[in-house]
N, C-alpha and C. Protein backbone atom coordinates (compact mmCIF):
# COMPACT_ATOMS: atom_id res chain seq x y z
N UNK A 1 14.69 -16.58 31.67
CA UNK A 1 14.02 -15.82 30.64
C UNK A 1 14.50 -14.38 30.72
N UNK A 2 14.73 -14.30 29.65
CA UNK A 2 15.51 -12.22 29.46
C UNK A 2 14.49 -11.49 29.19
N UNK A 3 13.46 -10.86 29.97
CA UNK A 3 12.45 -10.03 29.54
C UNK A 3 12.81 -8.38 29.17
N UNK A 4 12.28 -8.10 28.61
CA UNK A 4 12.94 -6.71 27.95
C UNK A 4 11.66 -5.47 28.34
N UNK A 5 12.05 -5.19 29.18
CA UNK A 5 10.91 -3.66 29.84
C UNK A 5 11.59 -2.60 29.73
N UNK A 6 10.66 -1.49 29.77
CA UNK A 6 10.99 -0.21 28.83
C UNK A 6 11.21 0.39 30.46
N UNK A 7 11.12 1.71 30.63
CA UNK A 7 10.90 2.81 31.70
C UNK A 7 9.95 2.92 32.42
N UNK A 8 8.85 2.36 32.00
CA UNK A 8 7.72 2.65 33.27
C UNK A 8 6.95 0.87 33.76
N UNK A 9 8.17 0.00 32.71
CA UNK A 9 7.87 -0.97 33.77
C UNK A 9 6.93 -2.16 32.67
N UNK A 10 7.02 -1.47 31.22
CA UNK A 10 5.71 -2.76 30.18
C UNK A 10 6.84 -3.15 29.87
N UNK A 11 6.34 -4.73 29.87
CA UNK A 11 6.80 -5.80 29.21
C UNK A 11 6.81 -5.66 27.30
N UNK A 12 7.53 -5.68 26.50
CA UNK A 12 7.22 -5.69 25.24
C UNK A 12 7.38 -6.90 24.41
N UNK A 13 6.33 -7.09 23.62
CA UNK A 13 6.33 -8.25 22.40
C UNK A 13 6.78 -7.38 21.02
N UNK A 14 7.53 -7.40 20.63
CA UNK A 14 7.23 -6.62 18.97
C UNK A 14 7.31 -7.66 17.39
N UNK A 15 6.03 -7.19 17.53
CA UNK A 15 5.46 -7.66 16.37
C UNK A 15 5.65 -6.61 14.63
N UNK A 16 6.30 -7.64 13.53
CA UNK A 16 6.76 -6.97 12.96
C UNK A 16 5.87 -7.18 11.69
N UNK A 17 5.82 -6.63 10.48
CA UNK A 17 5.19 -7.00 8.90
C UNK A 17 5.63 -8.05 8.43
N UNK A 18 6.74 -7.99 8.73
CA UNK A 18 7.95 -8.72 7.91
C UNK A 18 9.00 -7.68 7.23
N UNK A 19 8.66 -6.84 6.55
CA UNK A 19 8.98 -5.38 5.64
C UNK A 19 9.84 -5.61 6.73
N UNK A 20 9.61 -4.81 8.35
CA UNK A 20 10.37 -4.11 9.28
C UNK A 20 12.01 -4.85 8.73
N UNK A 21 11.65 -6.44 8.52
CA UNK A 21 13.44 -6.75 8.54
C UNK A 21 14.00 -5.43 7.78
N UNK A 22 13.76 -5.02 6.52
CA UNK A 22 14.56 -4.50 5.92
C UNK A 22 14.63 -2.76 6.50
N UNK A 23 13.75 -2.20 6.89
CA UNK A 23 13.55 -0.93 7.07
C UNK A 23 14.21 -1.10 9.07
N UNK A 24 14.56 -1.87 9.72
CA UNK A 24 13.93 -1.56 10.91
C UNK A 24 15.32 -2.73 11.07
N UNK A 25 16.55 -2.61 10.85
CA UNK A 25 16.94 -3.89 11.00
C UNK A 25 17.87 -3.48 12.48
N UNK A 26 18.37 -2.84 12.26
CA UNK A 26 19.37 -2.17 13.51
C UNK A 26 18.50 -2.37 14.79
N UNK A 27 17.05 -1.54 15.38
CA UNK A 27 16.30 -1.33 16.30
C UNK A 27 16.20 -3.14 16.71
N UNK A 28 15.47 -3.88 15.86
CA UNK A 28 15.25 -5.06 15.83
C UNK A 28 16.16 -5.97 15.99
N UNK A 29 17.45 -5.74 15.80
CA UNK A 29 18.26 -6.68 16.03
C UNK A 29 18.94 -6.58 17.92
N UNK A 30 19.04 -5.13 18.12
CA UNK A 30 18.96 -4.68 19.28
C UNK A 30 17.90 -5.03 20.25
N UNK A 31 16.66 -5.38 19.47
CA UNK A 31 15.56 -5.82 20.27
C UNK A 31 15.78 -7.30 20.61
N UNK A 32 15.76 -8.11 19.45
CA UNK A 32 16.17 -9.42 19.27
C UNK A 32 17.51 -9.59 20.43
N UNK A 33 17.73 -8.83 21.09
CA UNK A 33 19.09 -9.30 21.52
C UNK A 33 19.05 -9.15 23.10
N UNK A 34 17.73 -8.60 23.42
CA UNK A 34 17.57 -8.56 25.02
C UNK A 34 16.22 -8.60 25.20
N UNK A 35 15.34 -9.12 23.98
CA UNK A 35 14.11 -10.05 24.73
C UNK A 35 13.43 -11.10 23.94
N UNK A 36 12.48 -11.79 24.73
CA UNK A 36 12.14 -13.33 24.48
C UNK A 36 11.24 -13.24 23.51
N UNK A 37 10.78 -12.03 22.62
CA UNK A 37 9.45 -12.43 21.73
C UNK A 37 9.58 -11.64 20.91
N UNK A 38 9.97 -11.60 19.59
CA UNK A 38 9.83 -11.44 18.65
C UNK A 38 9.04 -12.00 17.16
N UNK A 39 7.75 -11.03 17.08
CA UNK A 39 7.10 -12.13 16.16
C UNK A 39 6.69 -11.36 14.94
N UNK A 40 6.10 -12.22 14.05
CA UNK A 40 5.71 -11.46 12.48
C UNK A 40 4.39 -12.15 12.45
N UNK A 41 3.83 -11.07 11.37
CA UNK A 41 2.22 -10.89 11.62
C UNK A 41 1.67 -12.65 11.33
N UNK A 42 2.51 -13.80 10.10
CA UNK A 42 1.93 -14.83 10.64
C UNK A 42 1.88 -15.55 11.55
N UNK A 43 3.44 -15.75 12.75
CA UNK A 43 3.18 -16.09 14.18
C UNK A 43 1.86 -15.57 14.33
N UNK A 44 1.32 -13.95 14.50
CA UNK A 44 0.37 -13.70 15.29
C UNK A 44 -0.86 -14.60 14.22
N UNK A 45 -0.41 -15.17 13.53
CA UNK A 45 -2.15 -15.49 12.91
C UNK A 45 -2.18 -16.89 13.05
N UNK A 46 -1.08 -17.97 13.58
CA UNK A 46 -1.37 -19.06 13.95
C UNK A 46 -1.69 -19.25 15.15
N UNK A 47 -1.57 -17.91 16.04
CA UNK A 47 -1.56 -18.31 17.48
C UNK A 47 -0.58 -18.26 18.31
N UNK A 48 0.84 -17.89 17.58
CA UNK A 48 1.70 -17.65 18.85
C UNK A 48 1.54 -16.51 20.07
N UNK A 49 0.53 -15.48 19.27
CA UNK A 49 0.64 -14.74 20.28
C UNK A 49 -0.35 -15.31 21.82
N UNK A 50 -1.41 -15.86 21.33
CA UNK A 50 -2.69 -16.17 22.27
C UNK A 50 -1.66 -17.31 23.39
N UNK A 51 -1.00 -17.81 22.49
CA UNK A 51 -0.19 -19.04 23.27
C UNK A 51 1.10 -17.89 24.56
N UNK A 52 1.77 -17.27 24.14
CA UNK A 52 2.98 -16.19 25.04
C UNK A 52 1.89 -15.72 26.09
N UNK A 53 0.70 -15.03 25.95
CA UNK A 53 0.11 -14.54 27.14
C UNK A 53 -0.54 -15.74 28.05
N UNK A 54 -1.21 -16.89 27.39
CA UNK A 54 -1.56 -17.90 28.61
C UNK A 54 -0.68 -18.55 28.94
């Protein structure tokens, strides 16, 4: 698993609108490219997120 931590050591999930694809595509694709969770606000509303933390 490629976990992607910042400088003081948090783990990050980033959760996007959807919008972000278009406004946010560069950061996000850079993100997408060195960690395991990338989600959009309906992942978070079926439950993927409750499911990644247990």
């Amino acid at each position: 698993m490629n976990r992607y931590w910042n400088k003081q050591g948090i783990e990050f999930i980033w959760i996007t609108d959807g919008a972000g694809w278009k406004s946010t595509l560069k950061p996000l694709r850079e993100y997408f490219d060195k960690a395991d969770y990338l989600m959009n606000l309906e992942m978070l509303k079926d439950g993927l997120f409750t499911k990644i933390l247990l």
